[in-house]
N, C-alpha and C. Protein backbone atom coordinates (compact mmCIF):
# COMPACT_ATOMS: atom_id res chain seq x y z
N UNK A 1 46.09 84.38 74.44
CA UNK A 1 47.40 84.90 74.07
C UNK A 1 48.32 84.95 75.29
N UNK A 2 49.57 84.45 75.26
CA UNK A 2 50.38 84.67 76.16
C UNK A 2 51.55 85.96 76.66
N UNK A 3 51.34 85.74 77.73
CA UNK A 3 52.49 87.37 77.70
C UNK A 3 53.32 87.31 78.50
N UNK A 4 54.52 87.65 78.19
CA UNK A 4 56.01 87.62 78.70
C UNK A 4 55.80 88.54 80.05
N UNK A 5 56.21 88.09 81.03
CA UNK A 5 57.07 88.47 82.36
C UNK A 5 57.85 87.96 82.64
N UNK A 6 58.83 89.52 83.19
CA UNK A 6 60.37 89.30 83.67
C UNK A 6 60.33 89.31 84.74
N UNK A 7 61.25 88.11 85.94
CA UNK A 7 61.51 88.51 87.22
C UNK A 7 62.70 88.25 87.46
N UNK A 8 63.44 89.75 88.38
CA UNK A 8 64.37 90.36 88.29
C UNK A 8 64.73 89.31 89.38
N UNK A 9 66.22 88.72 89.23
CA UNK A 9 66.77 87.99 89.90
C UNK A 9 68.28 88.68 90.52
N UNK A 10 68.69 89.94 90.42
CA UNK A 10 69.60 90.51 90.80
C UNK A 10 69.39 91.92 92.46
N UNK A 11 70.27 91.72 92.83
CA UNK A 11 70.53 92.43 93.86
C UNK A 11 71.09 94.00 93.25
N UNK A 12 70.51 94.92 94.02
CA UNK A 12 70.72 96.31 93.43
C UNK A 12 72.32 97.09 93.80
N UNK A 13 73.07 97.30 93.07
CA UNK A 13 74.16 97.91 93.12
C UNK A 13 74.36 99.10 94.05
N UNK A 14 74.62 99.54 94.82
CA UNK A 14 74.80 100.85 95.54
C UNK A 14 75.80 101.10 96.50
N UNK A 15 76.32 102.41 96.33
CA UNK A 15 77.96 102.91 97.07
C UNK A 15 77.51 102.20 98.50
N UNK A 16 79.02 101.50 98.70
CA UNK A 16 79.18 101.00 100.17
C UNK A 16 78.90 99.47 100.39
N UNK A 17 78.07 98.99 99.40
CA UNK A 17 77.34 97.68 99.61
C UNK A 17 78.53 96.73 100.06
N UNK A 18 78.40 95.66 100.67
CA UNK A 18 79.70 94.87 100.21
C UNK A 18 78.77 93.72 99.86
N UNK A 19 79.36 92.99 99.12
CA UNK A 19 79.34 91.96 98.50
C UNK A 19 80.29 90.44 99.32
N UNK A 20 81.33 90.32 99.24
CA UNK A 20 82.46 89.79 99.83
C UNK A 20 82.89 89.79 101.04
N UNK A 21 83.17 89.48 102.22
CA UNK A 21 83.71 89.73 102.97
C UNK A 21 85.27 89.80 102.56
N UNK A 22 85.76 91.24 103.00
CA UNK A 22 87.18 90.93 102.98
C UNK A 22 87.54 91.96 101.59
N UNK A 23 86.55 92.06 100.77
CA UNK A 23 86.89 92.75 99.56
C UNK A 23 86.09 94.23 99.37
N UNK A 24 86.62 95.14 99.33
CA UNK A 24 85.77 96.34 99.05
C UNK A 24 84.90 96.81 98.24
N UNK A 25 83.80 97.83 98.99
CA UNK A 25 82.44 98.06 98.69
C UNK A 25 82.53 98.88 97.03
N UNK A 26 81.85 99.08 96.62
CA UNK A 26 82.03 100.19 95.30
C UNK A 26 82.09 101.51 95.59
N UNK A 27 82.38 102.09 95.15
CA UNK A 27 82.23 103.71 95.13
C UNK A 27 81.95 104.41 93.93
N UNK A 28 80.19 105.03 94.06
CA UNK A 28 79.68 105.03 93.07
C UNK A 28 79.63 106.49 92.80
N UNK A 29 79.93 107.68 92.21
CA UNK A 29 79.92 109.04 92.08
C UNK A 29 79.49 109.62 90.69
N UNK A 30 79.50 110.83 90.62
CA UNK A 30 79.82 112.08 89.51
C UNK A 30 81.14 112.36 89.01
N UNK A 31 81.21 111.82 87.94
CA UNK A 31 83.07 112.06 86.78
C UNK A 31 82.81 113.33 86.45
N UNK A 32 80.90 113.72 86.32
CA UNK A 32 80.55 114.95 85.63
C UNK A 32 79.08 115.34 86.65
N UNK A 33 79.42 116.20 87.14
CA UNK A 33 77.80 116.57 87.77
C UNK A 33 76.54 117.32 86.79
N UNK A 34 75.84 117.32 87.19
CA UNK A 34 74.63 117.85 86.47
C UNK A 34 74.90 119.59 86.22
N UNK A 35 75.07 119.94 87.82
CA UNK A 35 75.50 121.02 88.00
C UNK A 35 76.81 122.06 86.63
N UNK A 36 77.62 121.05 86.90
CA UNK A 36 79.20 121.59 85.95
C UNK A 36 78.95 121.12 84.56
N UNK A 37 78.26 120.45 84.15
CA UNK A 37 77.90 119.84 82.98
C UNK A 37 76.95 120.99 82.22
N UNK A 38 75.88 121.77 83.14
CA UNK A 38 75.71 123.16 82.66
C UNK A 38 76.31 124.48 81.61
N UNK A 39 77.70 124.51 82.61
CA UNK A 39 78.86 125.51 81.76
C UNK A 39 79.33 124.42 80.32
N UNK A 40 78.91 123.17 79.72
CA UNK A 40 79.09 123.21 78.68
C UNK A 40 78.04 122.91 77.30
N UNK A 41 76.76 123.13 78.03
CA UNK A 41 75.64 123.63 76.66
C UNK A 41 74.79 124.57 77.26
N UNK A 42 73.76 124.28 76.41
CA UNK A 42 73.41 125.41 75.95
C UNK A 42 72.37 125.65 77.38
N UNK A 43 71.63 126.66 77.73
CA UNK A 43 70.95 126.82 78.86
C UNK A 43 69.75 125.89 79.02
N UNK A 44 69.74 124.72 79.92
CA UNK A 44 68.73 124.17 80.36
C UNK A 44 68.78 122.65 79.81
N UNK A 45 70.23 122.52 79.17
CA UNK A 45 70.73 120.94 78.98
C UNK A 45 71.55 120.68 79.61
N UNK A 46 71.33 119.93 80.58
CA UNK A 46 72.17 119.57 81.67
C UNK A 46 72.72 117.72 81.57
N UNK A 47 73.33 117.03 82.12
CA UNK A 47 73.66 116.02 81.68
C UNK A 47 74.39 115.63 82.93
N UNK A 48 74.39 113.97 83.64
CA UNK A 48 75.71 113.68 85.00
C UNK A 48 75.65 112.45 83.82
N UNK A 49 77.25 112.17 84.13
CA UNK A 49 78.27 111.37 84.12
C UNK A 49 78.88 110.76 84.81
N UNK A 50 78.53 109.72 85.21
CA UNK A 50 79.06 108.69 86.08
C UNK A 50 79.94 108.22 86.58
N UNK A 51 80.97 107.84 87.84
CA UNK A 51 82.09 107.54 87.51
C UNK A 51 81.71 105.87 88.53
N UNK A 52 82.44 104.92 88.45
CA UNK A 52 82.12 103.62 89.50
C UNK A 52 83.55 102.89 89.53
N UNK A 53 83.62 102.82 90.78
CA UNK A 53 85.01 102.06 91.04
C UNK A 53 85.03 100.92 92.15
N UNK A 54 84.73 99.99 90.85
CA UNK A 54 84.64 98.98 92.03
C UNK A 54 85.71 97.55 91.61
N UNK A 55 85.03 96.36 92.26
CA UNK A 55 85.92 95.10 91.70
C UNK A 55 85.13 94.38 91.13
N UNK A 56 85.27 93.50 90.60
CA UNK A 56 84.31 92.92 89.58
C UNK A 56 83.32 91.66 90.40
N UNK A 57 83.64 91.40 91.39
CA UNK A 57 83.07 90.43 92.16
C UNK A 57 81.99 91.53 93.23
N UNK A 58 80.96 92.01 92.25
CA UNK A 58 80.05 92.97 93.04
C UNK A 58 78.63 92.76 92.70
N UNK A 59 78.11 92.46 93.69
CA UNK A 59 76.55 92.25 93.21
C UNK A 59 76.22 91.16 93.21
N UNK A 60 75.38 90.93 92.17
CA UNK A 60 75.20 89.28 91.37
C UNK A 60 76.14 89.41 89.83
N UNK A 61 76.73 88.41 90.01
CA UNK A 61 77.71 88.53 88.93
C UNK A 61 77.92 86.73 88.90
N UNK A 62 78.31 86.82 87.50
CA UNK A 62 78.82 85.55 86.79
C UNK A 62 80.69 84.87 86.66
N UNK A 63 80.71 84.26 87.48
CA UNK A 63 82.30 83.76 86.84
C UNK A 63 82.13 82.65 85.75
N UNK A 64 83.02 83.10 84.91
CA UNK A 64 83.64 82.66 83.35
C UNK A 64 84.62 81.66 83.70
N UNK A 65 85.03 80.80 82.83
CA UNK A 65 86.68 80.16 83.35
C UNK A 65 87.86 80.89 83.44
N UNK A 66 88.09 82.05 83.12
CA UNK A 66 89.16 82.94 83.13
C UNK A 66 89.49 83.47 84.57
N UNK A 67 88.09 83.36 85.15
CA UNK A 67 88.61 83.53 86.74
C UNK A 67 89.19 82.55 87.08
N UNK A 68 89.18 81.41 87.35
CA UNK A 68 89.69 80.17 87.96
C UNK A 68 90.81 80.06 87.03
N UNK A 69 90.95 79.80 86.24
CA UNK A 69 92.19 79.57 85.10
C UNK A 69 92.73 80.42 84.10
N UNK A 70 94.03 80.51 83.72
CA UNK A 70 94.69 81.29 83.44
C UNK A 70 94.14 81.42 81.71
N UNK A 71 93.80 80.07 81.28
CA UNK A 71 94.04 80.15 79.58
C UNK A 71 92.68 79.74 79.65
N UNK A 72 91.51 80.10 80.53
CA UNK A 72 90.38 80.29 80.56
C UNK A 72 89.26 81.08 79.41
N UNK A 73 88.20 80.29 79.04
CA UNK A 73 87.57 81.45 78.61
C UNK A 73 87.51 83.00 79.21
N UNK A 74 87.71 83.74 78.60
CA UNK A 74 87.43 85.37 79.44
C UNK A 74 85.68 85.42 78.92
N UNK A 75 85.05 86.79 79.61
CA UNK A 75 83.72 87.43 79.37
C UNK A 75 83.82 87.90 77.87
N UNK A 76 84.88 88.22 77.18
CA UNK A 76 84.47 88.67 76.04
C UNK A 76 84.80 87.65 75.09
N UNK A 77 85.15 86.47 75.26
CA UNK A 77 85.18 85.14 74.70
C UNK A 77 83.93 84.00 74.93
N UNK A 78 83.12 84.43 75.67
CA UNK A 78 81.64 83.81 76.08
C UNK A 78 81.16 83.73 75.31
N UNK A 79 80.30 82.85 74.45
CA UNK A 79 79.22 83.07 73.82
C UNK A 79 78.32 83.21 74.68
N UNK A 80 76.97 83.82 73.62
CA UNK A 80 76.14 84.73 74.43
C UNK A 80 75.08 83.50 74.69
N UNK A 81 74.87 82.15 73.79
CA UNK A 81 74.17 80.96 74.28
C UNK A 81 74.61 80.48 75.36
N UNK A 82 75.61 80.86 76.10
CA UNK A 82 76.01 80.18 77.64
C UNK A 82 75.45 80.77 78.59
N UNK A 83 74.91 82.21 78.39
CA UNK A 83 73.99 82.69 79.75
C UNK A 83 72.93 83.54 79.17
N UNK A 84 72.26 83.49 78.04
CA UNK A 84 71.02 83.92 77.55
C UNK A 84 70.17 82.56 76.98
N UNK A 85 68.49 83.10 77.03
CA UNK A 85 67.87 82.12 77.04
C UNK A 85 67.84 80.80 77.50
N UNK A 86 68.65 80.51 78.65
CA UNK A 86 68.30 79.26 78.89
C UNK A 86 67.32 78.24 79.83
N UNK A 87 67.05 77.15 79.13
CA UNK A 87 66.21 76.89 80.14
C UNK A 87 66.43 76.58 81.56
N UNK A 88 65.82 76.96 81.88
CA UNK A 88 65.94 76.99 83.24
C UNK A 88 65.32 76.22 84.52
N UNK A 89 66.06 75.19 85.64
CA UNK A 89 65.35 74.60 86.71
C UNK A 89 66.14 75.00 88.11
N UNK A 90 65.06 75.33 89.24
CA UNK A 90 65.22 75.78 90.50
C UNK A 90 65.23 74.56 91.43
N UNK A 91 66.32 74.36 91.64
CA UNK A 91 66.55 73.21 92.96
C UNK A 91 66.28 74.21 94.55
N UNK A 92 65.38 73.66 95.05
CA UNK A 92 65.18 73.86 96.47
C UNK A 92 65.65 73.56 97.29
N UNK A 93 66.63 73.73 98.47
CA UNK A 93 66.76 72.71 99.65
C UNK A 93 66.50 73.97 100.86
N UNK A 94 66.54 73.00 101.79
CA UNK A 94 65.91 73.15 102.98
C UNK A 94 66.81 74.45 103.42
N UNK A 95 66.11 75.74 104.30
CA UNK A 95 66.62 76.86 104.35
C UNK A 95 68.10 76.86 105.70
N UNK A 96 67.61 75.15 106.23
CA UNK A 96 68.20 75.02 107.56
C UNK A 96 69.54 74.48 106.85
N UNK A 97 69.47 74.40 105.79
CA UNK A 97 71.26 73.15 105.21
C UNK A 97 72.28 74.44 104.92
N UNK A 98 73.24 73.52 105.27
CA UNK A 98 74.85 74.21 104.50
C UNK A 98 75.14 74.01 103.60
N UNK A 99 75.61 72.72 103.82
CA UNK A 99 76.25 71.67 102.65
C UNK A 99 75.14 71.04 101.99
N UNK A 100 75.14 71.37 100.80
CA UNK A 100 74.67 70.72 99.29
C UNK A 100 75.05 69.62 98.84
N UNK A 101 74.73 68.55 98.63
CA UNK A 101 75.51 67.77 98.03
C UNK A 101 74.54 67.11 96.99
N UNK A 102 74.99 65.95 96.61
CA UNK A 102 74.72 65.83 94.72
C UNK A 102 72.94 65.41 95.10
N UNK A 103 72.59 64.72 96.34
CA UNK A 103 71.28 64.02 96.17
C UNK A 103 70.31 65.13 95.98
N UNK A 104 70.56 66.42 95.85
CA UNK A 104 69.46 67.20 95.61
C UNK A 104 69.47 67.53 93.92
N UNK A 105 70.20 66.90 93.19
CA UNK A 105 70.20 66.70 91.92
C UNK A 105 69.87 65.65 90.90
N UNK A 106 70.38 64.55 91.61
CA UNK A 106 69.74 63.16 91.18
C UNK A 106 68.93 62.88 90.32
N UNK A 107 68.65 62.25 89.39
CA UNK A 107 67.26 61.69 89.05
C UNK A 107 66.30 63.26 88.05
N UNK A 108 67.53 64.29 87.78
CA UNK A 108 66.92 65.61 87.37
C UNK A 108 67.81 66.08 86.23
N UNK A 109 67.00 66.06 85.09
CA UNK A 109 67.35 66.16 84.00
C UNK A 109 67.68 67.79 84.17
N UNK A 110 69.27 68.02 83.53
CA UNK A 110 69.87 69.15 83.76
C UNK A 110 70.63 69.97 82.85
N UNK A 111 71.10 68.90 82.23
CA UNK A 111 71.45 69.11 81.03
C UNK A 111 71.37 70.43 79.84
N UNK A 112 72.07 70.89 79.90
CA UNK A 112 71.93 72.25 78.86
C UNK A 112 71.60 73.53 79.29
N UNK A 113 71.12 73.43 80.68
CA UNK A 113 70.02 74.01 81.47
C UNK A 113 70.52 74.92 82.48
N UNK A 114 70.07 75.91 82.97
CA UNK A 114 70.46 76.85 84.11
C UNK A 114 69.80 76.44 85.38
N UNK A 115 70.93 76.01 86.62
CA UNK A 115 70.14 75.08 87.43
C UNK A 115 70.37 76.04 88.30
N UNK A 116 69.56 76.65 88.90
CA UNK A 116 69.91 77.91 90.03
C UNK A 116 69.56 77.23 91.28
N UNK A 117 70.23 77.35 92.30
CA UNK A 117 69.64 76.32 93.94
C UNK A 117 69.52 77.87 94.78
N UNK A 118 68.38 77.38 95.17
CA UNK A 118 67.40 78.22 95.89
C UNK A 118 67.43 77.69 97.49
N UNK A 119 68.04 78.96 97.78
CA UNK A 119 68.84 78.73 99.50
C UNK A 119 67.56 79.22 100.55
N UNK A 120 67.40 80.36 100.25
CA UNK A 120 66.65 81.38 100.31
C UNK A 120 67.64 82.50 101.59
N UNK A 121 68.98 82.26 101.45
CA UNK A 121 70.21 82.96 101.86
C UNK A 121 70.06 84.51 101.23
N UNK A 122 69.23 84.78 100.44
CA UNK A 122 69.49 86.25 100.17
C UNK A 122 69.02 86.95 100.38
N UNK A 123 67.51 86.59 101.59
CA UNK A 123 67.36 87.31 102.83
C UNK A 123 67.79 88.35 103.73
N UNK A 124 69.24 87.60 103.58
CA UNK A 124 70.30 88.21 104.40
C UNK A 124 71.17 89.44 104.17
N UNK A 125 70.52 89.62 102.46
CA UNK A 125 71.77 90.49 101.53
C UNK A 125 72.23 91.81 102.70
N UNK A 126 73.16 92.36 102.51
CA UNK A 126 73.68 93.97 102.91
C UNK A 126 73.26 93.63 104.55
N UNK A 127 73.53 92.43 105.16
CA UNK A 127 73.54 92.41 106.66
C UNK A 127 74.84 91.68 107.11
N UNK A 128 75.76 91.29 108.26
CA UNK A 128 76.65 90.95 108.17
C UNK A 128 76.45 89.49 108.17
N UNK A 129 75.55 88.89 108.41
CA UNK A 129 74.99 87.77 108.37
C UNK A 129 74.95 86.47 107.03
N UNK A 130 74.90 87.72 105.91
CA UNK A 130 74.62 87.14 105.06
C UNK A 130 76.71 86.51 104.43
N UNK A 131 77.38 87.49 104.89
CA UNK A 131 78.94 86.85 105.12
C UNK A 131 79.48 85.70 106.00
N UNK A 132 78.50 85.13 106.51
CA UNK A 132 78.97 83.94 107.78
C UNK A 132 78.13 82.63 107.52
N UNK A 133 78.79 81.50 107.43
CA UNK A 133 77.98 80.05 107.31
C UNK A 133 77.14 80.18 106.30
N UNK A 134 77.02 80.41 105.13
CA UNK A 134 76.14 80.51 103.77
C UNK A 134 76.04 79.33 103.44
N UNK A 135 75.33 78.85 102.88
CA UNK A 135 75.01 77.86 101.88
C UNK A 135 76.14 77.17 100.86
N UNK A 136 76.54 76.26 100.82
CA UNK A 136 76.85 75.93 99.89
C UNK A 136 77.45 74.70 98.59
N UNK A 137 77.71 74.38 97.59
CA UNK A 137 77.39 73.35 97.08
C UNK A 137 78.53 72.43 97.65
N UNK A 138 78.80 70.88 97.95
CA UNK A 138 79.43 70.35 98.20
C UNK A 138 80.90 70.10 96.91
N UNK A 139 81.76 69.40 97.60
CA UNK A 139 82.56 69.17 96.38
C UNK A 139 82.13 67.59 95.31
N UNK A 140 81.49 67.17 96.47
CA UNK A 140 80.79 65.90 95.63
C UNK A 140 79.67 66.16 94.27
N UNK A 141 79.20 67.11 94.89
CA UNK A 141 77.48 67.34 94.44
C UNK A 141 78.16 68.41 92.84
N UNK A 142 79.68 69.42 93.27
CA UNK A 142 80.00 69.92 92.05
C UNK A 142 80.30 68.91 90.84
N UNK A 143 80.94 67.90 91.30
CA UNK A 143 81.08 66.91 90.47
C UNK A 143 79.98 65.62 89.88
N UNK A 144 79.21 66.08 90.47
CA UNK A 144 77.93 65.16 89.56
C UNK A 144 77.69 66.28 88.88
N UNK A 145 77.30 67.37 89.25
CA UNK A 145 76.64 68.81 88.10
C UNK A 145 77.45 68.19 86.66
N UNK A 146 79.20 68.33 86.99
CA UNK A 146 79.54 68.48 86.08
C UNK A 146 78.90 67.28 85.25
N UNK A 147 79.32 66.26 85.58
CA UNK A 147 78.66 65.26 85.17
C UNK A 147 78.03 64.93 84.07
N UNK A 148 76.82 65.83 84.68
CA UNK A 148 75.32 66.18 83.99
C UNK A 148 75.07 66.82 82.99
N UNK A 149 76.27 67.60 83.03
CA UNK A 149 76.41 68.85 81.55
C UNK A 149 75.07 69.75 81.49
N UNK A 150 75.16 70.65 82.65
CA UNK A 150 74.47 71.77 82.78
C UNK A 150 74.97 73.18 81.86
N UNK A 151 74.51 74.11 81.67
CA UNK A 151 75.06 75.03 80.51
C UNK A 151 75.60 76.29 81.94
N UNK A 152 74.60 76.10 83.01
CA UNK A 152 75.33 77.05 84.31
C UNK A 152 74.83 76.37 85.16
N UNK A 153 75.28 76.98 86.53
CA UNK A 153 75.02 77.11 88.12
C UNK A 153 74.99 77.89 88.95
N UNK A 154 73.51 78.27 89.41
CA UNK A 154 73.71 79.73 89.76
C UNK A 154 73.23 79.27 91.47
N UNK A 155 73.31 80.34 92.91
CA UNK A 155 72.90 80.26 93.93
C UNK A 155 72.41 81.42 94.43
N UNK A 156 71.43 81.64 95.33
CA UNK A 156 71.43 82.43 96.04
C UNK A 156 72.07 83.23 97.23
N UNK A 157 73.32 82.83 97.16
CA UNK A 157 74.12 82.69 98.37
C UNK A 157 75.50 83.47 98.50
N UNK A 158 75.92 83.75 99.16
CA UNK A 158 77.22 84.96 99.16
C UNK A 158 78.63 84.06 98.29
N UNK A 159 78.25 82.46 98.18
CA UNK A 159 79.55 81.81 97.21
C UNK A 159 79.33 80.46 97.16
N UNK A 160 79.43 79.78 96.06
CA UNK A 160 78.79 78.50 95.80
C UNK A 160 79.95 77.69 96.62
N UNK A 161 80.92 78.16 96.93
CA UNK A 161 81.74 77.26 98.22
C UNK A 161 81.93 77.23 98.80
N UNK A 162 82.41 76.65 99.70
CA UNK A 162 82.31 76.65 101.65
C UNK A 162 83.69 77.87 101.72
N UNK A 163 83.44 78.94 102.49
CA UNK A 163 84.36 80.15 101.98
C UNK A 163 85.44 79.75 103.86
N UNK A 164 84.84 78.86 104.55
CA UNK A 164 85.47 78.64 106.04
C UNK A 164 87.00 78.30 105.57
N UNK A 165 87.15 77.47 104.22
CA UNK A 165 88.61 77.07 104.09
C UNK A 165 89.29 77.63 102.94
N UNK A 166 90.16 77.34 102.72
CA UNK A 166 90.85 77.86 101.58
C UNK A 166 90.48 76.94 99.87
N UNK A 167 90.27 76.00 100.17
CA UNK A 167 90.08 74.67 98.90
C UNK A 167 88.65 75.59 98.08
N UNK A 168 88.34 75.70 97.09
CA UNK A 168 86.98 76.28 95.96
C UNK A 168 87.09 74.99 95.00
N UNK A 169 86.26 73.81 95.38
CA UNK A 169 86.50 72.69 94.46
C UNK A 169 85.12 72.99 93.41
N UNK A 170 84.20 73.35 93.78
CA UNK A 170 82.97 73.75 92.85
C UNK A 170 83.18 75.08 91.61
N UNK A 171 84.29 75.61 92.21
CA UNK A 171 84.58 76.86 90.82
C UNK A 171 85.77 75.96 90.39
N UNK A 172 86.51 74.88 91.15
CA UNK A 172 87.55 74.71 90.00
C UNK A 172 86.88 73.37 89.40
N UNK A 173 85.95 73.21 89.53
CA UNK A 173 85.07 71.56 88.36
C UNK A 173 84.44 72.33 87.72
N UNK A 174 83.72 73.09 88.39
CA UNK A 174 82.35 74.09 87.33
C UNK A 174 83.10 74.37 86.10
N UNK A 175 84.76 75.67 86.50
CA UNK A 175 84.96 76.30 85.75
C UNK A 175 85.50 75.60 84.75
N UNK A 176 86.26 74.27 85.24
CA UNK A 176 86.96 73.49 84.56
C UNK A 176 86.52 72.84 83.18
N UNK A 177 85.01 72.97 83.51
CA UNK A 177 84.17 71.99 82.66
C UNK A 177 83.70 73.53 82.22
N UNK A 178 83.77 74.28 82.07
CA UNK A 178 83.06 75.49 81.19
C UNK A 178 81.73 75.43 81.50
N UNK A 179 81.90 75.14 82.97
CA UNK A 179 79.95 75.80 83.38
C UNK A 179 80.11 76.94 83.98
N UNK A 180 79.53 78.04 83.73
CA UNK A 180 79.24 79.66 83.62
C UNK A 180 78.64 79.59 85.37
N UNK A 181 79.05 80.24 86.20
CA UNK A 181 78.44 79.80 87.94
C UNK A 181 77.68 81.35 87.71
N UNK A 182 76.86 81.25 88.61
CA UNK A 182 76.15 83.20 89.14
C UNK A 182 76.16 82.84 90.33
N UNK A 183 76.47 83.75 90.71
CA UNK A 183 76.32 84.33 92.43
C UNK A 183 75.95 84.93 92.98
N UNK A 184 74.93 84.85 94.11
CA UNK A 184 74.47 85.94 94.82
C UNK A 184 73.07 86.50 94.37
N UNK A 185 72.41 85.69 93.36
CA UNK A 185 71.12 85.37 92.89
C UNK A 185 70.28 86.32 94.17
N UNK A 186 68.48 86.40 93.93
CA UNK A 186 67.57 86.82 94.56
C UNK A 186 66.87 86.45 94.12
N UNK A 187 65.18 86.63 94.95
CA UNK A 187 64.20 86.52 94.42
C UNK A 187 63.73 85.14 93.85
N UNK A 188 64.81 84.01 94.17
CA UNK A 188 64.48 82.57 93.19
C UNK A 188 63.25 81.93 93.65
N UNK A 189 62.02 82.45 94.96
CA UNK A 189 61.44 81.83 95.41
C UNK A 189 60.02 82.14 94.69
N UNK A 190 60.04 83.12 93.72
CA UNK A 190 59.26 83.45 92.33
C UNK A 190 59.47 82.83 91.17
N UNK A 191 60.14 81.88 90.86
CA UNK A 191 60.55 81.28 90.01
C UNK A 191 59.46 79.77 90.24
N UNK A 192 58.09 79.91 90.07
CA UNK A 192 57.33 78.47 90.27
C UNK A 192 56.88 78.06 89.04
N UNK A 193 56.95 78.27 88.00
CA UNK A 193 56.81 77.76 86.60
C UNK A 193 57.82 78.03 85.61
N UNK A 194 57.80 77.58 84.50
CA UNK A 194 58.76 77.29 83.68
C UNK A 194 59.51 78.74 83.06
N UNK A 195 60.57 78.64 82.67
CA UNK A 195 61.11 80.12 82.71
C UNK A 195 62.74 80.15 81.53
N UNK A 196 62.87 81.17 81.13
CA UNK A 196 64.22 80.95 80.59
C UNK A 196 65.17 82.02 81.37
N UNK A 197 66.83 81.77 81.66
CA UNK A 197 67.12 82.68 82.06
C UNK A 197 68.39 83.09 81.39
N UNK A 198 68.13 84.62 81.91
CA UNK A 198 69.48 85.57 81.19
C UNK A 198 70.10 85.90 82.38
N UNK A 199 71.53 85.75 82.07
CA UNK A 199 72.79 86.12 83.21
C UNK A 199 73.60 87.43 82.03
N UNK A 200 73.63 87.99 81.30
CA UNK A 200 74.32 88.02 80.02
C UNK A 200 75.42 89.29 81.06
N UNK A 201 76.69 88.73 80.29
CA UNK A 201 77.64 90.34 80.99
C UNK A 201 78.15 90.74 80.26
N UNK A 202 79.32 92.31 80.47
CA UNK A 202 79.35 93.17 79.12
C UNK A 202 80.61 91.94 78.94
N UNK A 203 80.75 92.71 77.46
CA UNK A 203 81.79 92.05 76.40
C UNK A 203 83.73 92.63 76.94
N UNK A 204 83.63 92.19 78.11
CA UNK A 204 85.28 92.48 78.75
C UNK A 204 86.47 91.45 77.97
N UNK A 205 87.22 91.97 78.05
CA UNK A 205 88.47 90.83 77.26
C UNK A 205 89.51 90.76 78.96
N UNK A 206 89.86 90.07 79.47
CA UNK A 206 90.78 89.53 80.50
C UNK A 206 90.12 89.82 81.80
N UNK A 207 88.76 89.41 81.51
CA UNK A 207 88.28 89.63 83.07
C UNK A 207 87.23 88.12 83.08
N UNK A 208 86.92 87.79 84.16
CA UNK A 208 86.69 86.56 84.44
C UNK A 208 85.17 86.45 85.31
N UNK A 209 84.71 87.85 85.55
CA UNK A 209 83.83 87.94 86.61
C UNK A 209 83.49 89.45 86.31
N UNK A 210 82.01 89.18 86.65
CA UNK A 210 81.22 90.52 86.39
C UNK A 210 79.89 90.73 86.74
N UNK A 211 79.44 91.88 87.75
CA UNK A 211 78.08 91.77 87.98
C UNK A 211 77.26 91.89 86.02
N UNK A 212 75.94 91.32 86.64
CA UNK A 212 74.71 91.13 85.79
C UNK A 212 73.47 91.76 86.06
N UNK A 213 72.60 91.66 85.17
CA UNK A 213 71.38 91.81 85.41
C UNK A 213 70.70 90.41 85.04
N UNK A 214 70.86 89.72 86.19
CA UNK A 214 70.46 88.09 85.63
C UNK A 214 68.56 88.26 86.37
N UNK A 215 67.91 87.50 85.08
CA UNK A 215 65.72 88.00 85.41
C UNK A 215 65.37 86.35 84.87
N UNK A 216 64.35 86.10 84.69
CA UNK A 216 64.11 85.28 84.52
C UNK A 216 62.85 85.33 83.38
N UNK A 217 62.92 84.95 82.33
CA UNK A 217 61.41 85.34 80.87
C UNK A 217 60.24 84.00 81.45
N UNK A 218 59.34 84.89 81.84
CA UNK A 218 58.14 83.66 82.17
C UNK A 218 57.23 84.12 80.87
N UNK A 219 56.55 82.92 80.20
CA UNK A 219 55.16 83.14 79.61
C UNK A 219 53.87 82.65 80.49
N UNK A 220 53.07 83.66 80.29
CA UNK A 220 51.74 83.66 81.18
C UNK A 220 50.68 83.64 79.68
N UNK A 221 49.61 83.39 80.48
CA UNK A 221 48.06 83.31 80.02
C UNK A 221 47.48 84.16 80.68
C-alpha cells in the first residue's frame, strides 16, 4: 500500500524577515491579545487575534499575470488547476551558475507541468547574501519555457530575473503566456522522485502576487 508524503517547499513567515531587497519586512502582531481578549468571555476562554502588515511579495509566493499586466489574470481569477496538483519536474543546475538559459530544458518534456529549477540559492534565505547575484533564468531560456507550455515556473532563488538591471523579460513572457512563476521556493533538493505540486493562494480579486504554502504530494511504498 502506498502512502502520501508532503514536503514543505516554503520558507517560514516571521516579523522582520525581508524577502526583497529594497521592499519592507512584515510586521506581524496582536489586533487582539490573549490577555484583553479575557475581559470578553467567560473565565478561562481566552483567544489572540492576529494582525499582519505586510506586501504581498513576502515569503514564497506566486505571481499571477495581474502583476505584470494590467488586464491580467488576478489571484481570484486563477483557476485552482494552474497551481494545484500538478505534475511536477525539478531542473538542476550547477550551484556555481547565474544565468540559466534554455539548454537546461531541452530535450524535457514540460508541458502542463510545474518545472521548479533547483539553484540550491535558498541556503542563503534571511542572510544578506541571499539579496546579491542570485540565480537566474535567462531571457532566452524564458522563451523556450514558454514555448513548451509549462502550467508554472517556480525557483529557488530571491527572483527568476537578473534583478542587477531594470528589464524582467522572464515575468513579462511567463506572465504573458499565463505561466503562474513561484518564488523563493526551498527544500527542492528533496524532491528525488515523482511528485505533484501545490502553490495554491487565497482567493484575492486585484492582487497579482501572494505568499503560499507551496509542498510537494509524494507517494511512497
Amino acid at each position: 500500500m502506498k502512502k502520501r508524503t508532503y514536503i514543505d517547499l516554503s520558507h517560514i513567515i516571521e516579523d522582520g524577515v525581508i524577502t526583497h531587497k529594497g521592499l519592507p519586512a512584515p510586521i506581524i502582531c496582536d489586533y487582539l491579545s490573549r490577555e484583553e481578549s479575557r475581559k470578553l468571555y467567560e473565565p478561562g476562554t481566552e483567544f489572540q487575534i492576529g494582525k499582519i502588515e505586510m506586501i504581498t511579495n513576502t515569503g514564497t509566493y506566486i505571481d499571477v499575470p495581474f502583476h505584470r499586466y494590467k488586464d491580467g489574470t488576478d489571484l481570484a481569477q486563477t483557476a485552482i488547476d494552474k497551481t494545484a496538483g500538478l505534475e511536477g519536474i525539478v531542473i538542476s543546475v550547477d550551484p556555481t551558475l547565474t544565468a540559466i538559459d534554455e539548454s537546461h530544458f531541452q530535450h524535457i518534456d514540460v508541458k502542463g507541468k510545474a518545472v521548479l529549477i533547483h539553484t540550491g540559492w535558498d541556503r542563503y534565505w534571511n542572510t544578506d547574501d541571499y539579496l546579491e547575484n542570485h540565480p537566474y533564468l535567462t531571457e532566452s531560456a524564458a522563451a523556450y519555457l514558454v514555448s513548451q507550455q509549462p502550467a508554472l515556473v517556480g525557483i529557488d532563488s530571491m527572483n527568476i530575473d537578473d534583478t542587477k538591471g531594470k528589464a524582467r523579460p522572464a515575468h513579462t513572457l511567463l506572465l504573458g503566456a499565463d505561466i503562474v512563476i513561484a518564488e523563493h521556493l526551498c527544500h527542492l533538493d528533496q524532491l528525488t522522485e515523482s511528485f505533484l505540486f501545490y502553490a495554491v493562494p487565497p482567493k484575492i480579486k486585484g492582487a497579482g502576487t501572494f505568499p503560499i504554502r507551496a509542498f510537494a504530494e509524494v507517494e511512497r511504498k
